[in-house]
Protein backbone atom coordinates (compact mmCIF):
# COMPACT_ATOMS: atom_id res chain seq x y z
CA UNK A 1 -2.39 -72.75 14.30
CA UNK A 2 0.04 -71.61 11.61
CA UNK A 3 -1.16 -69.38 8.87
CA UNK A 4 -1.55 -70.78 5.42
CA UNK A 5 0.12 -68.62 2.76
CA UNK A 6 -2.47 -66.41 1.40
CA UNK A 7 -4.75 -66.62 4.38
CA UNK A 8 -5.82 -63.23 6.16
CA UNK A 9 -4.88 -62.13 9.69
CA UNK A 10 -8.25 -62.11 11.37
CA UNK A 11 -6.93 -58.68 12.74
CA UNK A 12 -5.95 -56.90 9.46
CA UNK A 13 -6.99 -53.35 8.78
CA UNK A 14 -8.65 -53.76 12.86
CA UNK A 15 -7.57 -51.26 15.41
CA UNK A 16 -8.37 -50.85 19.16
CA UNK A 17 -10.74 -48.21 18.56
CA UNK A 18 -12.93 -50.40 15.99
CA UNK A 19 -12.40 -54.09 17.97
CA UNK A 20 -12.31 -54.89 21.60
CA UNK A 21 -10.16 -58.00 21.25
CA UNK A 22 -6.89 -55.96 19.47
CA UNK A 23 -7.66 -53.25 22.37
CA UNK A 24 -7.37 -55.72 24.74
CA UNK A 25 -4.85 -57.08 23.57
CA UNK A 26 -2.96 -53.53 23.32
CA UNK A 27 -3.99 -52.56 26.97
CA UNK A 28 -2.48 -56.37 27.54
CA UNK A 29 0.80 -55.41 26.09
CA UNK A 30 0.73 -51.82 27.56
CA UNK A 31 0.56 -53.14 30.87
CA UNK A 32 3.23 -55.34 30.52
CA UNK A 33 5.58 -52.83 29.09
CA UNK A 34 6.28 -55.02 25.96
CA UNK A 35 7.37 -52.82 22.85
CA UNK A 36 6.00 -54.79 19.88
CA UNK A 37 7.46 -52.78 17.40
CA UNK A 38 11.22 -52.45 19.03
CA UNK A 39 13.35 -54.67 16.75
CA UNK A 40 11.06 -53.29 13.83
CA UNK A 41 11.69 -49.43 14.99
CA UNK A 42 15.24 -50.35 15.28
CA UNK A 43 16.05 -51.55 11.90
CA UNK A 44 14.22 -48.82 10.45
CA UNK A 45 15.87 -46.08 12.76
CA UNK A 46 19.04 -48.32 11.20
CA UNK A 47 18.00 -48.12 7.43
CA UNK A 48 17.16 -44.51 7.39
CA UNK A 49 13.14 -45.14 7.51
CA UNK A 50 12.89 -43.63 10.79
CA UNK A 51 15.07 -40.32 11.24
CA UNK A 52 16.85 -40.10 14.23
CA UNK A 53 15.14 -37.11 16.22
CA UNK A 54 17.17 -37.11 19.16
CA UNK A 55 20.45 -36.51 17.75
CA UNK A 56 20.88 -32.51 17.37
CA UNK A 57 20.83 -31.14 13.86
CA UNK A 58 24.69 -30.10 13.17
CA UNK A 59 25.15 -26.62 12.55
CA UNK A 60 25.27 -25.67 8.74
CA UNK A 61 24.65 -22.45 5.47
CA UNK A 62 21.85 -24.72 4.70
CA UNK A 63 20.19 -25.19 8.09
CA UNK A 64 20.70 -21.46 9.16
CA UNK A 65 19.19 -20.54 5.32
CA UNK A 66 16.04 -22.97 6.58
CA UNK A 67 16.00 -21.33 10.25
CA UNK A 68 15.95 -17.79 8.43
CA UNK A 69 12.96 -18.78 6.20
CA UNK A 70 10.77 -20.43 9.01
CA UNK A 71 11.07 -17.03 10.91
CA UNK A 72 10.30 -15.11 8.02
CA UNK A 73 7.69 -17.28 6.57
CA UNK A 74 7.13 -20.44 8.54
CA UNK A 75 5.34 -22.30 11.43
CA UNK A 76 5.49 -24.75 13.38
CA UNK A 77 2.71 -26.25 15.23
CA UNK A 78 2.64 -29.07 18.36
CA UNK A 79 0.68 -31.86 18.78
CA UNK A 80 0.89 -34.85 20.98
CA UNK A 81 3.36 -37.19 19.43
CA UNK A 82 4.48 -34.75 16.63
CA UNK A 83 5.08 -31.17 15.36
CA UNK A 84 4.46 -30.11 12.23
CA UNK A 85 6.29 -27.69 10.37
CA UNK A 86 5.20 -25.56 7.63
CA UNK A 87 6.82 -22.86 5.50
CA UNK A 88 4.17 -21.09 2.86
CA UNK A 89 5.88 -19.02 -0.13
CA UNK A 90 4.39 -17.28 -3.17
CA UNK A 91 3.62 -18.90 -6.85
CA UNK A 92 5.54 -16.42 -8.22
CA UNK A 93 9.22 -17.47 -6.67
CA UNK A 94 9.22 -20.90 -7.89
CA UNK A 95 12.88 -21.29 -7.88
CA UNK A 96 12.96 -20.47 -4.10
CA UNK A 97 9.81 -22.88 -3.05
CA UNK A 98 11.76 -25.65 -4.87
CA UNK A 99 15.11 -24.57 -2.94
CA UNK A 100 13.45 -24.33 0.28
CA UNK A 101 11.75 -28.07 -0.09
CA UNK A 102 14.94 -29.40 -1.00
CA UNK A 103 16.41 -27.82 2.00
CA UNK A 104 13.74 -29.15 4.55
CA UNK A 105 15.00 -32.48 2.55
CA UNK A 106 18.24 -32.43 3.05
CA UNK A 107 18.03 -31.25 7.01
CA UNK A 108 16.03 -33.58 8.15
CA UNK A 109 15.93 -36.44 5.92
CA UNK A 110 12.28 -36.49 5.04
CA UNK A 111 10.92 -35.27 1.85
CA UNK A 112 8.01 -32.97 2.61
CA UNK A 113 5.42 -32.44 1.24
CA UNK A 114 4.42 -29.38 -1.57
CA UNK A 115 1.24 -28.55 -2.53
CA UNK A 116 -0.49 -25.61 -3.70
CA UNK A 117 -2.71 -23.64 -2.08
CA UNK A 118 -6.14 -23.34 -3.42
CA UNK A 119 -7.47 -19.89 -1.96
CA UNK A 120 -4.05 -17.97 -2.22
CA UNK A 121 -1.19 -18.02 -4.93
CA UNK A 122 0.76 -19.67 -2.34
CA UNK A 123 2.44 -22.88 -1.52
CA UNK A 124 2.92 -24.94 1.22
CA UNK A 125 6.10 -27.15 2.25
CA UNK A 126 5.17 -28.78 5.00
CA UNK A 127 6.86 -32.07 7.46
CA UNK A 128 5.42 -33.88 10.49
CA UNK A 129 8.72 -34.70 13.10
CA UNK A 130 9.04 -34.84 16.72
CA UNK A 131 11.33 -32.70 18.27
CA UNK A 132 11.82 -29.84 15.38
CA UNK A 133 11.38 -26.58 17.02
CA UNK A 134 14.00 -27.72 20.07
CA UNK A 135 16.20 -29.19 17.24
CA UNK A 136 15.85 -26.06 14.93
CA UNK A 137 16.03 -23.33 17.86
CA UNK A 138 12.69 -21.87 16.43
CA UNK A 139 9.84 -22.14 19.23
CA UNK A 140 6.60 -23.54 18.24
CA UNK A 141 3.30 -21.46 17.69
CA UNK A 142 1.74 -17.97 16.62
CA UNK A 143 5.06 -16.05 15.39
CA UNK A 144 3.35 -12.78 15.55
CA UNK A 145 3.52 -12.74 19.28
CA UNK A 146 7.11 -15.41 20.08
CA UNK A 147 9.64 -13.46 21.62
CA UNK A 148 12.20 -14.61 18.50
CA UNK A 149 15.79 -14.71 19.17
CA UNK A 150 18.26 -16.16 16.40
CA UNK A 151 20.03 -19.58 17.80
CA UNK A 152 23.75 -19.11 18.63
CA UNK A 153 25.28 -21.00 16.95
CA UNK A 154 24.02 -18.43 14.36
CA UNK A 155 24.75 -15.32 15.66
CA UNK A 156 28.65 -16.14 16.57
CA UNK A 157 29.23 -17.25 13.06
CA UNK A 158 29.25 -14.64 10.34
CA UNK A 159 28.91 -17.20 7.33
CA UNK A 160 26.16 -18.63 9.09
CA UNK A 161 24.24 -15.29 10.22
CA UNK A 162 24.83 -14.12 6.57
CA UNK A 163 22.59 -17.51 5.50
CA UNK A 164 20.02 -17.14 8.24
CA UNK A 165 20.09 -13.12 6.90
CA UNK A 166 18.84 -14.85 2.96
CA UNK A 167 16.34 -16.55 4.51
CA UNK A 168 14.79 -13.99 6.14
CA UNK A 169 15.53 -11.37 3.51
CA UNK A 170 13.94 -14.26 0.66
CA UNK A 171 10.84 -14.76 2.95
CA UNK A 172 9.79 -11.07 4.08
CA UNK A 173 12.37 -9.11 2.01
CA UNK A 174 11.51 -6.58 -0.94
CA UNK A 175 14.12 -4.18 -2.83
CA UNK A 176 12.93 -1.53 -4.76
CA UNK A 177 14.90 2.24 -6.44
CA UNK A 178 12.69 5.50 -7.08
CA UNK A 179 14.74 6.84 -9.76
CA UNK A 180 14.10 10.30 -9.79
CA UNK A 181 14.54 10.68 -5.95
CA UNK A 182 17.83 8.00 -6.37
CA UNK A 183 16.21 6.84 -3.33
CA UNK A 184 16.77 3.07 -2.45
CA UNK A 185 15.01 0.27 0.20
CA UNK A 186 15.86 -2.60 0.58
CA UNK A 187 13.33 -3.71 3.47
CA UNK A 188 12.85 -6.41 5.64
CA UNK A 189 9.08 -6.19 6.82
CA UNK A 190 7.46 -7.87 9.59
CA UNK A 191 4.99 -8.11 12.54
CA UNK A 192 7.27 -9.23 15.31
CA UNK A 193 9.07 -6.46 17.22
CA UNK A 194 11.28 -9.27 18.63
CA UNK A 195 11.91 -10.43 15.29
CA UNK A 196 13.02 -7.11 13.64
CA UNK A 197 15.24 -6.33 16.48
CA UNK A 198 17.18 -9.46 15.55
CA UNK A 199 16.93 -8.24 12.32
CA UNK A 200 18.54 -4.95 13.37
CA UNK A 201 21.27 -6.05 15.47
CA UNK A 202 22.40 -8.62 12.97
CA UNK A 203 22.49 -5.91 10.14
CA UNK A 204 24.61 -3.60 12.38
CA UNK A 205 27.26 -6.28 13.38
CA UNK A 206 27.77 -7.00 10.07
CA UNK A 207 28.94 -3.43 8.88
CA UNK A 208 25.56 -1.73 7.69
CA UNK A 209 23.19 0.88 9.11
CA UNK A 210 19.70 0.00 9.29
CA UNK A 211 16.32 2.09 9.45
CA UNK A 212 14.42 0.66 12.08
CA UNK A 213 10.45 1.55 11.57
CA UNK A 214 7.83 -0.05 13.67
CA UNK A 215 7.48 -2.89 11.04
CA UNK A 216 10.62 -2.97 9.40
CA UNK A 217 14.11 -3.05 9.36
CA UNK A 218 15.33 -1.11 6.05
CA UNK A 219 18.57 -0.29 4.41
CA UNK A 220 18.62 2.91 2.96
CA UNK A 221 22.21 3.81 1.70
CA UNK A 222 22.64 2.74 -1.90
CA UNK A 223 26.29 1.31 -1.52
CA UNK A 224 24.90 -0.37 1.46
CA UNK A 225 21.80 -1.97 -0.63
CA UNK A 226 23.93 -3.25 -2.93
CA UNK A 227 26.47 -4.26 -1.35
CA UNK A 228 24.04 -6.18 0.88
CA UNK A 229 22.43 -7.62 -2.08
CA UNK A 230 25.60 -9.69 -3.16
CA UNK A 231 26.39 -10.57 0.60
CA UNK A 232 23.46 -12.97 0.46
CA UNK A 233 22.91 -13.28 -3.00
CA UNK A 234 19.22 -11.62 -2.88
CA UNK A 235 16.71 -13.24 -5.43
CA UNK A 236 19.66 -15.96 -6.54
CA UNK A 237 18.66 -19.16 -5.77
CA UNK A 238 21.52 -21.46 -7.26
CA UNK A 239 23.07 -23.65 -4.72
């Protein structure tokens, strides 16, 4: 019998974990191979509701900026049907939180979301997509102990290497001059030996000569810090 306008499906807000008769009728469906939701999945993959996580992500300053902050500062965590990624920067860079969650915006379509973490002066941009650490080149879990290596498509293209470089300066970087030793650091600090060695051999094909220490990769020279500096634009967030 046709619904009357108004009336309630007798299966609203139900699922098959609360009511046998819409689990039977998913197990039904399941074993029939019938895709309820295909016309509906593909006029939202077709409208933009439903990003399109199969095609690869093409190969830009913005995405190799976003690779260089999830290695510095990010995460990404698997789950069944999803991954989740999250980047977590400090209070006191607001202009480069904002820049970063307009950057996960822009790469993959999605705004995420931004909150603020309660224990730490920290916060967290974080996205739930399939697919993101193949499509980003990053591998999924504890980055302390991944065996890192920067994507290619990064590391054969200087303008590219040189964003993926601010990213990972931005998220782990620190500059700092003792004045009465005119002694300079610009350092990039980190836990990952795999990590810092990318660090190291990325510095070196671009022209400087890096300090390696066992958790850092440092420039020391003071032409070479600042010259660096305006390379990536260090602590400029502008577009």
């Amino acid at each position: 019998m046709p619904f009357l306008a108004g009336q309630r499906a007798w299966n609203r807000g139900k699922t098959k974990e609360d009511d046998p008769r819409v689990r039977k009728i998913s197990e039904t469906f399941k074993a029939k191979r019938i895709d309820n939701f295909a016309q509906w999945r593909l006029k939202a993959r077709l409208n933009g509701k439903i990003p399109l996580t199969r095609v690869p992500l093409a190969g830009t300053e913005q995405l190799a900026f976003l690779v260089g902050l999830i290695l510095g500062d990010g995460h990404i965590e698997k789950f069944p049907r999803s991954e989740r990624l999250r980047i977590v920067l400090g209070t006191d860079k607001p202009l480069l939180w904002r820049r970063a969650a307009k950057a996960v915006q822009a790469v993959f379509g999605k705004e995420p979301s931004v909150q603020r973490r309660k224990d730490t002066a920290a916060v967290e941009i974080g996205l739930y997509q399939t697919r993101l650490s193949e499509r980003l080149g990053v591998p999924a879990g504890n980055r302390g102990k991944l065996r890192v290596r920067l994507p290619e498509w990064i590391r054969s293209e200087r303008r590219y290497l040189i964003a993926c470089l601010k990213g990972l300066f931005e998220a782990e970087g620190s500059y700092s001059v003792h004045a009465p030793t005119y002694t300079y650091n610009l350092s990039f600090s980190n836990r990952n030996p795999a990590l810092l060695d990318e660090v190291e051999r990325a510095l070196t094909s671009l022209g400087f000569h890096p300090e390696r220490r066992s958790y850092a990769v440092r420039l020391r020279r003071k032409q070479e810090t600042a010259r660096f500096i305006e390379l990536i634009r260090f602590r400029s967030y502008n577009p």
